[in-house]
PDB file of N, CA and C in Angstrom:
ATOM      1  N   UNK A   1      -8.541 -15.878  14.917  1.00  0.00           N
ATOM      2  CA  UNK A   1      -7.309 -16.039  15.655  1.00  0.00           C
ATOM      3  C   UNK A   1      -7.567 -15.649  17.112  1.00  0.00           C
ATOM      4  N   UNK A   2      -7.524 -16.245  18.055  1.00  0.00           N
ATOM      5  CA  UNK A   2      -7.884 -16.204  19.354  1.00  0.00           C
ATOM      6  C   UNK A   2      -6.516 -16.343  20.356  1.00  0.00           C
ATOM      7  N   UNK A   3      -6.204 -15.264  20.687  1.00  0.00           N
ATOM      8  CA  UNK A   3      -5.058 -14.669  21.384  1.00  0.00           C
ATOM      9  C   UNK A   3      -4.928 -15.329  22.868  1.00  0.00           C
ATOM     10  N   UNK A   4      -3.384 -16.083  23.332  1.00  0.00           N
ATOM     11  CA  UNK A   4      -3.406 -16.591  24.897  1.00  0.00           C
ATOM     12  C   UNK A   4      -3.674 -15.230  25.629  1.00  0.00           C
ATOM     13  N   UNK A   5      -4.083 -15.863  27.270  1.00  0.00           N
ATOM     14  CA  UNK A   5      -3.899 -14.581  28.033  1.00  0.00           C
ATOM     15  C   UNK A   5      -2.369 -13.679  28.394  1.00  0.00           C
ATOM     16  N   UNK A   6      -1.713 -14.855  28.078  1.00  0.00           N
ATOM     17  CA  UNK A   6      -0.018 -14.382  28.399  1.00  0.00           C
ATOM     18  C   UNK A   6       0.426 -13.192  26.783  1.00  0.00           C
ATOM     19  N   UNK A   7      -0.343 -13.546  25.935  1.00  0.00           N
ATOM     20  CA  UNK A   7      -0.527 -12.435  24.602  1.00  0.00           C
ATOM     21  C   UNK A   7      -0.952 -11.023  24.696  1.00  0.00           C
ATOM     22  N   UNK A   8      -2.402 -11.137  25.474  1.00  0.00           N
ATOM     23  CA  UNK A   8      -3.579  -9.982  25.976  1.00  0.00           C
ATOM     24  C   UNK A   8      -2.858  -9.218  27.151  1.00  0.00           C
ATOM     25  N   UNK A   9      -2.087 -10.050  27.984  1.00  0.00           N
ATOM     26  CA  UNK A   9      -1.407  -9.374  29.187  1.00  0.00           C
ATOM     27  C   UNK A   9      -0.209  -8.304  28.613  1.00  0.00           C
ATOM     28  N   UNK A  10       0.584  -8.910  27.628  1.00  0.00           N
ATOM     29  CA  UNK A  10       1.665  -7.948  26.647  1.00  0.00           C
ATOM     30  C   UNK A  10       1.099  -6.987  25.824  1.00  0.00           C
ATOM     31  N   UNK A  11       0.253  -7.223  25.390  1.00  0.00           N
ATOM     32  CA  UNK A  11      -0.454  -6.319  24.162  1.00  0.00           C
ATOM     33  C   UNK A  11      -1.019  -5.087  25.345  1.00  0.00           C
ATOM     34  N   UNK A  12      -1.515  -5.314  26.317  1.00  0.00           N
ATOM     35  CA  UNK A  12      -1.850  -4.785  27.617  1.00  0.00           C
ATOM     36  C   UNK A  12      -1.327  -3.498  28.001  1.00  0.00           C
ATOM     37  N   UNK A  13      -0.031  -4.571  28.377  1.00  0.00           N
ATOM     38  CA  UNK A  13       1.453  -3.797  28.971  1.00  0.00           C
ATOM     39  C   UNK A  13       1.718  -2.870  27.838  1.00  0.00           C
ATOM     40  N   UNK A  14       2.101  -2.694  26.694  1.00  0.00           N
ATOM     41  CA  UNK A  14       2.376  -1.964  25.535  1.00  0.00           C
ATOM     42  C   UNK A  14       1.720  -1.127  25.361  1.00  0.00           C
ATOM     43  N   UNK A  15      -0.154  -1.655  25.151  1.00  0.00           N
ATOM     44  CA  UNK A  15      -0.588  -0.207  24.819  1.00  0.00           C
ATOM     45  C   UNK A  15      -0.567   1.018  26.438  1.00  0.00           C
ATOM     46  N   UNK A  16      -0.091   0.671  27.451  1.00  0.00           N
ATOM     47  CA  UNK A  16      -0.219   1.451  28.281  1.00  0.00           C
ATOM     48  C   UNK A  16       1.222   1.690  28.609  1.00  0.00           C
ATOM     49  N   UNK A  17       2.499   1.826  27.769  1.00  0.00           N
ATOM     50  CA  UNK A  17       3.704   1.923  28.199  1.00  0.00           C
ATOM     51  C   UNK A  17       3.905   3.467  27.081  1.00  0.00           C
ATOM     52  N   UNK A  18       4.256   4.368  28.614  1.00  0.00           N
ATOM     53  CA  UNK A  18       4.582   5.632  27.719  1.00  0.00           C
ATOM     54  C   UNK A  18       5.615   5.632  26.564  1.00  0.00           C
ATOM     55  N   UNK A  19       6.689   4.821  26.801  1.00  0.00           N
ATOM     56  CA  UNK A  19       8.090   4.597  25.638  1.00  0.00           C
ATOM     57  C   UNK A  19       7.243   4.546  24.366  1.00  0.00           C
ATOM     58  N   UNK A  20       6.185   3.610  24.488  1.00  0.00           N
ATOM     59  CA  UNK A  20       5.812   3.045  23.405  1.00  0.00           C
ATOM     60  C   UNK A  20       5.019   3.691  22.151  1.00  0.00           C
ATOM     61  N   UNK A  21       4.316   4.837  23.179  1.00  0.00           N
ATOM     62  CA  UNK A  21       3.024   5.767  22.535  1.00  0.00           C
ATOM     63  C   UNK A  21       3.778   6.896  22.377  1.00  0.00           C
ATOM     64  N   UNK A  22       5.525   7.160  22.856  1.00  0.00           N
ATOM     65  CA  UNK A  22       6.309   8.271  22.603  1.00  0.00           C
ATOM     66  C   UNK A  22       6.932   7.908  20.946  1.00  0.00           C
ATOM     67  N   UNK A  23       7.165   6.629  20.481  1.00  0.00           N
ATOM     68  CA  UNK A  23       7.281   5.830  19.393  1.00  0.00           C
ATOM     69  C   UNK A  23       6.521   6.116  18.436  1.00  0.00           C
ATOM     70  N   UNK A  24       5.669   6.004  19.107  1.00  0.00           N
ATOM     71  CA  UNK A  24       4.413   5.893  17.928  1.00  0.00           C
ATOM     72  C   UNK A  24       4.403   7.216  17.765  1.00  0.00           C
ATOM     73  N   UNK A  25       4.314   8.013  18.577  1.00  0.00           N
ATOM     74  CA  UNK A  25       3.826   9.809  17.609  1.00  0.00           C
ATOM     75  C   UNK A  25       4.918  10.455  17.056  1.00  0.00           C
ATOM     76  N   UNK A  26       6.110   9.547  16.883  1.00  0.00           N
ATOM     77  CA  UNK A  26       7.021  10.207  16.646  1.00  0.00           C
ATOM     78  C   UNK A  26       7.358   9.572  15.439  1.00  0.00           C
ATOM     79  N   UNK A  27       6.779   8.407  15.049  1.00  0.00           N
ATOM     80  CA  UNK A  27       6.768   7.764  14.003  1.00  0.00           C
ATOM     81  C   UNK A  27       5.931   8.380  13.304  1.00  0.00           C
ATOM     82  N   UNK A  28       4.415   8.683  13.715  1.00  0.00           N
ATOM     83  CA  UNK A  28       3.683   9.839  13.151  1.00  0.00           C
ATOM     84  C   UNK A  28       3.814  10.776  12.984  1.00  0.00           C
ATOM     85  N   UNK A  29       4.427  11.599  13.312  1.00  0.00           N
ATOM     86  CA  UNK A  29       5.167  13.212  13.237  1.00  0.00           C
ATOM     87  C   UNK A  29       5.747  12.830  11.990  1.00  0.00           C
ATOM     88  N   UNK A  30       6.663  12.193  11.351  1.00  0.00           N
ATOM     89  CA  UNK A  30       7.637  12.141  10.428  1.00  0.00           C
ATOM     90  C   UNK A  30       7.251  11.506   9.259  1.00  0.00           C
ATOM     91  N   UNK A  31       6.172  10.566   9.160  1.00  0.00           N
ATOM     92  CA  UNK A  31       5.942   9.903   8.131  1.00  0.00           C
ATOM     93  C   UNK A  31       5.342  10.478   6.698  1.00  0.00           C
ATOM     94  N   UNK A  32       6.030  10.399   5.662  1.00  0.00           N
ATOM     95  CA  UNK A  32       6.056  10.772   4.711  1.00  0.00           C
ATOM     96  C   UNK A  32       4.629  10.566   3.919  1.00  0.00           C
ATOM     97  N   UNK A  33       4.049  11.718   3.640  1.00  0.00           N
ATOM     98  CA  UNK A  33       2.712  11.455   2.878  1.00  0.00           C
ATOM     99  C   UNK A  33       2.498  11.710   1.343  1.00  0.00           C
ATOM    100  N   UNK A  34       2.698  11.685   0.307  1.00  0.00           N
ATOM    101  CA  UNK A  34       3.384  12.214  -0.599  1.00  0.00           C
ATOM    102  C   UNK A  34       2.442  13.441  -1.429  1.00  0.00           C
ATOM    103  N   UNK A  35       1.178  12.316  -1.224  1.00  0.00           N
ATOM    104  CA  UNK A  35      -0.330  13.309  -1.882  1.00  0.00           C
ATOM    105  C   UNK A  35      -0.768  14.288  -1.030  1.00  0.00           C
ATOM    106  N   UNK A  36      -0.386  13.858   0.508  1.00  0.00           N
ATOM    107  CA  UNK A  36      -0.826  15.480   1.258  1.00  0.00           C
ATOM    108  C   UNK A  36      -0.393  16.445   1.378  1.00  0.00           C
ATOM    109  N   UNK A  37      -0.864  18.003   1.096  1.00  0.00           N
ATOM    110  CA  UNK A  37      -0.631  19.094   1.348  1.00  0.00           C
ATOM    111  C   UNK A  37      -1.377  19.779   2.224  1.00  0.00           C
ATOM    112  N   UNK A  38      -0.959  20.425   3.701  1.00  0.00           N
ATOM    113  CA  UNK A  38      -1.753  20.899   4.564  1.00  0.00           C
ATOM    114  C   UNK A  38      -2.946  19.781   4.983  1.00  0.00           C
ATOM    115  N   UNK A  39      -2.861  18.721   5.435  1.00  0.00           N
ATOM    116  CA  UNK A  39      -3.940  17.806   5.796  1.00  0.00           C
ATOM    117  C   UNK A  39      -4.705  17.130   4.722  1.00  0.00           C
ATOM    118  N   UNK A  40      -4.455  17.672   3.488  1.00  0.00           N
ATOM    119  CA  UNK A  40      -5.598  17.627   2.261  1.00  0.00           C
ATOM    120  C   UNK A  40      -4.858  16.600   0.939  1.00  0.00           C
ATOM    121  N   UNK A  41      -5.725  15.864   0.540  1.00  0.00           N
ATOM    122  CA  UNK A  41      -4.857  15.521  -0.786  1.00  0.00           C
ATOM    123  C   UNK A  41      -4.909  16.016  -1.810  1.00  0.00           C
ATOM    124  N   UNK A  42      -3.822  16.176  -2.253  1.00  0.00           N
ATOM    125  CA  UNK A  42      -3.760  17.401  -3.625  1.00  0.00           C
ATOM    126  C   UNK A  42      -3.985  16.575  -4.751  1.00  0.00           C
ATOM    127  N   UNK A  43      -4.821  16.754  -5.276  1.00  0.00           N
ATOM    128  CA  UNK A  43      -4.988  16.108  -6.613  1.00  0.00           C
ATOM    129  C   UNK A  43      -4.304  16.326  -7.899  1.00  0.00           C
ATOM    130  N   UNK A  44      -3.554  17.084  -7.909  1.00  0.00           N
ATOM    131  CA  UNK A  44      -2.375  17.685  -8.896  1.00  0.00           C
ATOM    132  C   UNK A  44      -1.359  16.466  -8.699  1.00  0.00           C
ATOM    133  N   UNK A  45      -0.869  16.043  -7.405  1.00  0.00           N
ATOM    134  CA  UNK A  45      -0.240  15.410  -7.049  1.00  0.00           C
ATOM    135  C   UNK A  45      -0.323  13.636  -7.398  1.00  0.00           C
ATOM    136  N   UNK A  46      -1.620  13.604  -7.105  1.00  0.00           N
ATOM    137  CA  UNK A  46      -2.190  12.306  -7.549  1.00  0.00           C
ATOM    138  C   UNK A  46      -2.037  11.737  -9.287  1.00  0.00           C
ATOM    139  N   UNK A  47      -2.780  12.804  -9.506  1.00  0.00           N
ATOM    140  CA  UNK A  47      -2.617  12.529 -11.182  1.00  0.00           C
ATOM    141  C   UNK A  47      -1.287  11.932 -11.758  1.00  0.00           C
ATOM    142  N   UNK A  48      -0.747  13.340 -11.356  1.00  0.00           N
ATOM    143  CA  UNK A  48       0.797  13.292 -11.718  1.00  0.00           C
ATOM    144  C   UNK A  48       1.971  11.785 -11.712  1.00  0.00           C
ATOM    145  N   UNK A  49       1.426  11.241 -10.212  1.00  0.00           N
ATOM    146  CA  UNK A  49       1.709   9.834 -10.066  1.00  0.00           C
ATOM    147  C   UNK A  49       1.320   9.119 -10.559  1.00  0.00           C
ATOM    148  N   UNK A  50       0.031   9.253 -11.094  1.00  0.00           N
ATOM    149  CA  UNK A  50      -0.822   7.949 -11.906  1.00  0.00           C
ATOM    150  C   UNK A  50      -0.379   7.895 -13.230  1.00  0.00           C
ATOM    151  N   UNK A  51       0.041   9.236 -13.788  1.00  0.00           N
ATOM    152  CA  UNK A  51       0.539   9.552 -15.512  1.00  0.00           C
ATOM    153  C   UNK A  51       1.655   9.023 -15.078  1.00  0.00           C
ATOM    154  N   UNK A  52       2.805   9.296 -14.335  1.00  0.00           N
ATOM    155  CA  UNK A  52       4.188   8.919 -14.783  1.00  0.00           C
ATOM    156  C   UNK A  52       3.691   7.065 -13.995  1.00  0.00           C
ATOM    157  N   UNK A  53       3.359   6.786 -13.486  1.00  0.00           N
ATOM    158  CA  UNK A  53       3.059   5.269 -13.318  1.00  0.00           C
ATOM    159  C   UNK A  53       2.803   4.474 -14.398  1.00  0.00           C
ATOM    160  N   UNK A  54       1.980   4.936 -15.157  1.00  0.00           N
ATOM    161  CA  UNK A  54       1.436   4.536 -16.066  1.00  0.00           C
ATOM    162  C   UNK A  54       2.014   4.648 -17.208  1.00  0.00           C
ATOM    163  N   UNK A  55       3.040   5.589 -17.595  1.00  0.00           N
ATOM    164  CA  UNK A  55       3.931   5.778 -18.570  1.00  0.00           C
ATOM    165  C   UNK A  55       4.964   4.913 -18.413  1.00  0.00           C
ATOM    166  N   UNK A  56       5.551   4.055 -16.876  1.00  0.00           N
ATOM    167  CA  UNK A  56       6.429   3.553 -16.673  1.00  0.00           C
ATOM    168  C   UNK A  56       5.537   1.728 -16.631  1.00  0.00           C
ATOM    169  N   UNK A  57       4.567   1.672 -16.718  1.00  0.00           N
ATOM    170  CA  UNK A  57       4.115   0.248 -16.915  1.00  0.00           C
ATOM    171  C   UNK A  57       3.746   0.322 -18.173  1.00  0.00           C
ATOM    172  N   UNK A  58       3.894   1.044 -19.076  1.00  0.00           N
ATOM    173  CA  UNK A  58       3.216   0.551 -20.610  1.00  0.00           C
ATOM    174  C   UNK A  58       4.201   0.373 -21.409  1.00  0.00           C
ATOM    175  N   UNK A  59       4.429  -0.561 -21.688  1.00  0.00           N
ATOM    176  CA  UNK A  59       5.177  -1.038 -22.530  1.00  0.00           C
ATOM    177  C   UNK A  59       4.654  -1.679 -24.161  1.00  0.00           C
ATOM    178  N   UNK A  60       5.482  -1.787 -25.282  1.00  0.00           N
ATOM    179  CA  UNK A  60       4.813  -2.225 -26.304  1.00  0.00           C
ATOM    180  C   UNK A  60       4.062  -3.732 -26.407  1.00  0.00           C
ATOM    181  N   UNK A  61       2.810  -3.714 -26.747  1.00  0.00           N
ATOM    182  CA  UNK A  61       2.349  -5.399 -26.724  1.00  0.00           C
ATOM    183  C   UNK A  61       2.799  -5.803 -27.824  1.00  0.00           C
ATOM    184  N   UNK A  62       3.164  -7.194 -28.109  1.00  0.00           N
ATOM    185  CA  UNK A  62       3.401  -8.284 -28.657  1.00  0.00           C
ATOM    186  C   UNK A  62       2.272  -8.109 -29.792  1.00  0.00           C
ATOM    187  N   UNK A  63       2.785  -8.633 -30.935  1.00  0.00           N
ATOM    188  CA  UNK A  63       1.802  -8.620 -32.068  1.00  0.00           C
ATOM    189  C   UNK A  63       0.823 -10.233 -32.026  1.00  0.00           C
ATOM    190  N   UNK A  64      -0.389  -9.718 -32.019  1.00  0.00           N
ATOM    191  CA  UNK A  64      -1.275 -11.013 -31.721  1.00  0.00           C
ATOM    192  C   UNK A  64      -1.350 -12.072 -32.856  1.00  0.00           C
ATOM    193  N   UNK A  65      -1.089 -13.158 -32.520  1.00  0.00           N
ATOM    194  CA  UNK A  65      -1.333 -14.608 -33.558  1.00  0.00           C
ATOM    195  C   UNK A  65      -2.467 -14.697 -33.849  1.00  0.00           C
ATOM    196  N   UNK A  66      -2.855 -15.406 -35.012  1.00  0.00           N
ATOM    197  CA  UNK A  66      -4.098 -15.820 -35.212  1.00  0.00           C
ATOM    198  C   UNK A  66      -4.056 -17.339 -34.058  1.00  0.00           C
ATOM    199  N   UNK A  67      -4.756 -17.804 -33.867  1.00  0.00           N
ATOM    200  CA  UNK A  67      -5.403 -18.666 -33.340  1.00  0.00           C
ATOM    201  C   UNK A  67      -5.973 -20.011 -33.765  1.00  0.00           C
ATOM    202  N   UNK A  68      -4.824 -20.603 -34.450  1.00  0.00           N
ATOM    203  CA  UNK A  68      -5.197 -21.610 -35.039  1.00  0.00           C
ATOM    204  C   UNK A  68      -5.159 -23.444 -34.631  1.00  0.00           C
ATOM    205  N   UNK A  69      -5.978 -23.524 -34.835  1.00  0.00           N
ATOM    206  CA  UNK A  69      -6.108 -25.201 -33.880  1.00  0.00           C
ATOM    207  C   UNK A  69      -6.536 -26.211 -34.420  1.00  0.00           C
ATOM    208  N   UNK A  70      -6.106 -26.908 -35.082  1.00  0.00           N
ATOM    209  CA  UNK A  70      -7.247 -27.946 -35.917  1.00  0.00           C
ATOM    210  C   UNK A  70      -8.053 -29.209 -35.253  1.00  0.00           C
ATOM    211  N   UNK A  71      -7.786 -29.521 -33.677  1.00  0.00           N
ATOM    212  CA  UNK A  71      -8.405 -30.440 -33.291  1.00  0.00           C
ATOM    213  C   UNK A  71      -8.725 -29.995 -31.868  1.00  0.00           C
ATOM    214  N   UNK A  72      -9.912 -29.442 -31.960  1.00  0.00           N
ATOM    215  CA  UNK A  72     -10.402 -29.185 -30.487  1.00  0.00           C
ATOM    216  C   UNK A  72     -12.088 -29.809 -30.053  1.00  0.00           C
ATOM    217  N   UNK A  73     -11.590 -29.996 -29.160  1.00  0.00           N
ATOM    218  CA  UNK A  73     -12.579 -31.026 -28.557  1.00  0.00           C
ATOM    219  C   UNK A  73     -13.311 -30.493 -27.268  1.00  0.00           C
ATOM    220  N   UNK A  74     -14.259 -30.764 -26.893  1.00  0.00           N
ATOM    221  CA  UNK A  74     -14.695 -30.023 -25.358  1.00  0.00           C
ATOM    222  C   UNK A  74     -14.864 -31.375 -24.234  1.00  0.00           C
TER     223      UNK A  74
END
């Protein structure tokens, strides 16, 4: 994907507009991490999500058919 110059000139303007980089760390300040504790990922945390994930996608399977075909051809 090869960007106009009237694109490169905005993208430009933005990354050098204080409003913009006041946005951004403030969007970073707040954003919710769920596995981090103190900078670190807690692995207590992880698990925990993967068991109740996984308890909430398993559902009962379907009882399997036999497989029966009397005319197959390749």
């Amino acid at each position: 994907m090869t960007l106009t110059d009237e694109e490169l000139t905005e993208i430009r303007a933005l990354a050098a507009s204080e409003t913009m980089r006041a946005d951004s760390d403030r969007l970073r300040e707040t954003r919710y991490t769920p596995f981090m504790v103190n900078e670190e990922v807690d692995r207590d945390r992880v698990i925990e999500f993967l068991t109740e994930y996984n308890e909430f996608l398993n559902h009962p399977l379907k009882p399997q058919r036999p497989f029966i075909e009397k005319d197959m051809r390749l």
